[in-house]
Protein backbone atom coordinates (compact mmCIF):
# COMPACT_ATOMS: atom_id res chain seq x y z
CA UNK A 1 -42.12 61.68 -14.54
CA UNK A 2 -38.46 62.76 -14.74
CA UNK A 3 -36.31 61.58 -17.74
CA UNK A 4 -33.57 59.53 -16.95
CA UNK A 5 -30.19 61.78 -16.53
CA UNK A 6 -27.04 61.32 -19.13
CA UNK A 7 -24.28 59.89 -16.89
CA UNK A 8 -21.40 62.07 -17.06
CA UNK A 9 -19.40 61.35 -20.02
CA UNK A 10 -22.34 62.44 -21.98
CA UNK A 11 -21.99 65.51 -20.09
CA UNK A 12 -20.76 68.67 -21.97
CA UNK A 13 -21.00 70.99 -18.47
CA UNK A 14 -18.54 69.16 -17.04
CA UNK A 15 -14.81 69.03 -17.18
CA UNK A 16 -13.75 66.94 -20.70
CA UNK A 17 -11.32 64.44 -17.93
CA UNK A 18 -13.95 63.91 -15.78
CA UNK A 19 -16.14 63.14 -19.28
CA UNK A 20 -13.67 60.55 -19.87
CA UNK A 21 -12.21 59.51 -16.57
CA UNK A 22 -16.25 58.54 -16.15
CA UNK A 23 -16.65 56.67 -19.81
CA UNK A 24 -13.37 54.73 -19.00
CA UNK A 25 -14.66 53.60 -15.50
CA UNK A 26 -17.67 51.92 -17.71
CA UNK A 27 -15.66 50.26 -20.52
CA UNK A 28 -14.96 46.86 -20.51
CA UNK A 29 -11.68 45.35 -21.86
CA UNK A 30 -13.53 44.34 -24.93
CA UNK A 31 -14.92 47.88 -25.67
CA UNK A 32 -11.15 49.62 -24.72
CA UNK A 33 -9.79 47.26 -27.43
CA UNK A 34 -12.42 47.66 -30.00
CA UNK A 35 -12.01 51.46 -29.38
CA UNK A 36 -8.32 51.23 -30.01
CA UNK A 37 -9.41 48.75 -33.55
CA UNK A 38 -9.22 50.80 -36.83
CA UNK A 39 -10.56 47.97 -39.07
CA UNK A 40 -10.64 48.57 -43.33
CA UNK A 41 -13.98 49.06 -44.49
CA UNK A 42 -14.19 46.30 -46.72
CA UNK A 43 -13.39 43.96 -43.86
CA UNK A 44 -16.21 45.01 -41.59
CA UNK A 45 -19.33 45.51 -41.51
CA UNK A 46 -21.56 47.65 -39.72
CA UNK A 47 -23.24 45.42 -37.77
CA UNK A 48 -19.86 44.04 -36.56
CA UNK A 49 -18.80 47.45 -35.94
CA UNK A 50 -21.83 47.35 -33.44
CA UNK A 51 -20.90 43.68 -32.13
CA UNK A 52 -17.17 44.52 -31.53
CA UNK A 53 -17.48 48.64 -30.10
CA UNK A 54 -14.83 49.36 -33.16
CA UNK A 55 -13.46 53.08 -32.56
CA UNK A 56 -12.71 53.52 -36.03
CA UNK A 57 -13.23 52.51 -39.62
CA UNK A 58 -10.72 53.51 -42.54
CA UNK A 59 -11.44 53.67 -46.32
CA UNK A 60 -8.15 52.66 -47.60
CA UNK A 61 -7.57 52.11 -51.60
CA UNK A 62 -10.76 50.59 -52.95
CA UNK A 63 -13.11 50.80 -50.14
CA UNK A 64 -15.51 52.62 -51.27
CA UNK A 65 -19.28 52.06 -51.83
CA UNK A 66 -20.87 50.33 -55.07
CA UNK A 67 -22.22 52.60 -57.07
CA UNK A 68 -19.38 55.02 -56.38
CA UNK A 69 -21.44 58.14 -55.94
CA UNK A 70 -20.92 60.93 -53.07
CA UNK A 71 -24.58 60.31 -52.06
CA UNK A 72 -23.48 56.71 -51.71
CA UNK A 73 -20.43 57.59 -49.90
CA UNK A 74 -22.25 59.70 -47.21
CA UNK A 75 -24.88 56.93 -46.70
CA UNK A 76 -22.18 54.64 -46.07
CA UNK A 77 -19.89 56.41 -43.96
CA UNK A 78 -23.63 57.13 -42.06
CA UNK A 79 -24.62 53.63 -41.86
CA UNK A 80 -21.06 52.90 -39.60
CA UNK A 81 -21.34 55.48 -37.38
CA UNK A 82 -25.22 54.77 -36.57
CA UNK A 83 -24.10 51.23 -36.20
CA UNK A 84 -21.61 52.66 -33.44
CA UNK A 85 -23.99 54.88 -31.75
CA UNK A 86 -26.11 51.38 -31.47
CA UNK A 87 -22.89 49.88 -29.02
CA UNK A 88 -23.68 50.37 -25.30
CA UNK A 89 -21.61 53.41 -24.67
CA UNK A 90 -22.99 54.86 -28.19
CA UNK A 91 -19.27 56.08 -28.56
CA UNK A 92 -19.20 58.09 -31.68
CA UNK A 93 -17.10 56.18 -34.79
CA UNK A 94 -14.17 58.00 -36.50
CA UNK A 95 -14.08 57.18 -40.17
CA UNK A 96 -10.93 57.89 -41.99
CA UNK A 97 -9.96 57.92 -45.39
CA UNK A 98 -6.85 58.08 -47.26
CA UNK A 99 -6.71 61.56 -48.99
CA UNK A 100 -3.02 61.84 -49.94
CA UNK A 101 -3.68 63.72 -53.10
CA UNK A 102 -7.30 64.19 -53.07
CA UNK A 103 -10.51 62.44 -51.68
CA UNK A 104 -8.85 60.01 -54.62
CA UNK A 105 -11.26 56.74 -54.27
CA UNK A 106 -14.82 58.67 -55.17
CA UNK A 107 -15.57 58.89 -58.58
CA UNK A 108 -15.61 62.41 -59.85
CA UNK A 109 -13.41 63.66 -56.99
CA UNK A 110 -10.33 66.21 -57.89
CA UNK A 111 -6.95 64.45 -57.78
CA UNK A 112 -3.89 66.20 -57.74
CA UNK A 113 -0.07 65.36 -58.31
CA UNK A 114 1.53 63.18 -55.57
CA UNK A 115 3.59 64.90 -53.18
CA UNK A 116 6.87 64.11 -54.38
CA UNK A 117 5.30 66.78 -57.16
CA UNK A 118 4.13 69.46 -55.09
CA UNK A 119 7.49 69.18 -53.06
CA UNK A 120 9.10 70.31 -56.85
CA UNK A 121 6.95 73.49 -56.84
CA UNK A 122 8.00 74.43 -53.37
CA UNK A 123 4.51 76.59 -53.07
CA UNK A 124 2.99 76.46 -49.81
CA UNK A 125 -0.07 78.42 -50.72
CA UNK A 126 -0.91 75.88 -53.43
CA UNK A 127 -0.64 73.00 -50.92
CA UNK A 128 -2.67 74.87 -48.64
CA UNK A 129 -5.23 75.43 -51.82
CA UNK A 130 -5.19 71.74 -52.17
CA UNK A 131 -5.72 71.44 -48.52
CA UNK A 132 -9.41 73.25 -48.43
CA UNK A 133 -10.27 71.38 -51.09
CA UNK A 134 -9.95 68.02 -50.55
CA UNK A 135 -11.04 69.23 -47.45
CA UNK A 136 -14.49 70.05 -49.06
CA UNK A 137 -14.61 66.86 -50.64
CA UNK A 138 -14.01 64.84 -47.83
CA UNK A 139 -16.84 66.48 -46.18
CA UNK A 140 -19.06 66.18 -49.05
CA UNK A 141 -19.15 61.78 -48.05
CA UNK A 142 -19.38 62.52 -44.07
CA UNK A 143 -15.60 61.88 -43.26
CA UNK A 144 -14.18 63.83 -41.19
CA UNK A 145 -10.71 62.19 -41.26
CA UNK A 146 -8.07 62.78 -43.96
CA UNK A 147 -4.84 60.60 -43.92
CA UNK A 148 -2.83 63.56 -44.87
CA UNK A 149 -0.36 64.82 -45.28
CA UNK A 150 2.31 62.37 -45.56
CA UNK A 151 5.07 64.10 -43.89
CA UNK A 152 7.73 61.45 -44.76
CA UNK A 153 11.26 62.75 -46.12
CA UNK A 154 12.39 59.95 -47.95
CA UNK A 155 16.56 59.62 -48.34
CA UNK A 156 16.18 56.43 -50.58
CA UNK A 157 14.52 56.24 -54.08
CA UNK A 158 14.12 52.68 -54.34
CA UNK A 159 11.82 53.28 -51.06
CA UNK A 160 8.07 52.13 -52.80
CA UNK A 161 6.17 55.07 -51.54
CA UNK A 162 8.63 58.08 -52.47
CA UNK A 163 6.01 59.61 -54.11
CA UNK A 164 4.16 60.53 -50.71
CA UNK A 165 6.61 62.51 -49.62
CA UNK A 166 7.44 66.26 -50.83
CA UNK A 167 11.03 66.28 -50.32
CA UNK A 168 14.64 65.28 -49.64
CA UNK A 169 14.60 68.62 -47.31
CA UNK A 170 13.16 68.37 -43.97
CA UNK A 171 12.71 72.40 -44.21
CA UNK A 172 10.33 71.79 -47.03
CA UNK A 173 8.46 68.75 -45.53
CA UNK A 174 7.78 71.27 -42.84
CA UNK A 175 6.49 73.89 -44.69
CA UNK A 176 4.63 72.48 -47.16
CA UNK A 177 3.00 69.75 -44.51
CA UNK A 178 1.99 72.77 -42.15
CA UNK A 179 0.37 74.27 -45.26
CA UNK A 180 -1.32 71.27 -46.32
CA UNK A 181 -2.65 70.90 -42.69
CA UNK A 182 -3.97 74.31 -42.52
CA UNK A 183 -6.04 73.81 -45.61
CA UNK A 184 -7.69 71.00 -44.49
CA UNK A 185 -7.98 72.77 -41.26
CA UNK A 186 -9.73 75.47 -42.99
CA UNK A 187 -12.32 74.64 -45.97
CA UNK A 188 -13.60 77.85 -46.30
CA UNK A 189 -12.78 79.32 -49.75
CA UNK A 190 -12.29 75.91 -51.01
């Protein structure tokens, strides 16, 4: 007996816009918007993740797991995208968290000065340093997306989230968010 074939957009011999040209043609509207859904984590669950075909889930300020272990991280970060290879399609999840200075919600994770700090030291390799490593941590709890770097150049103190940004200077924004991007590009020697 001959096992069932993959229909194309599972297909990694074929062209990646025929992969999705094919995936699209078998989408519903429901599953395009719940692609196109990043929902916080402590708003969802993974069984609606599974319900609605959500594309992505996001571990913003406090949504992390209870205990707040790495081990616990990774299982959780796991248990959302099995519950989106469980959708129809079995579209893969992408699970973000905010890593502006450091994986900075796990317990026991290295956090380093805000950008508005870095931006004073003006060093590009340490921002690159920084990088890999939060990189590595990020990793370490199955996430594969950083929200980072925060390339903003803020003109106005009294803005609330100054801090994010490295400088006044769009030269140095440029520099020192190319830097930060090739470190967590590049977690080797993290």
């Amino acid at each position: 007996k001959a096992l069932p074939s993959s229909p194309p957009y599972q297909d990694r011999q074929i062209d990646q816009r025929e992969q999705v040209r094919d995936l699209l043609s078998r989408m519903t509207l429901v599953e395009k918007v719940g692609q196109m859904t990043q929902v916080e984590k402590n708003s969802i669950s993974p069984e609606e993740v599974s319900e609605y075909a959500i594309g992505s889930v996001l571990s913003g300020g406090g949504g992390n797991p209870i205990p707040n272990t790495i081990q616990d991280w990774a299982n959780m970060v796991r248990g959302f995208k099995e519950a989106a290879r469980q959708t129809r399609l079995g579209i893969p999840l992408i699970y973000g968290v905010d890593a502006i200075h450091g994986h900075n919600n796990v317990v026991g994770a290295t956090i380093f000065p805000h950008n508005i700090g870095l931006g004073a030291t003006g060093d590009a390799d340490l921002v690159e340093r920084i990088g890999r490593i939060t990189a590595a941590e990020v990793i370490a709890t199955g996430v594969r997306w950083a929200f980072a770097p925060c390339v903003a150049v803020p003109q106005d103190f009294r803005w609330g989230r100054t801090y994010e940004g490295y400088s006044q200077d769009t030269n140095l924004v440029a520099e020192l968010g190319a830097a930060c991007v090739r470190g967590l590009q590049n977690t080797h020697g993290a």
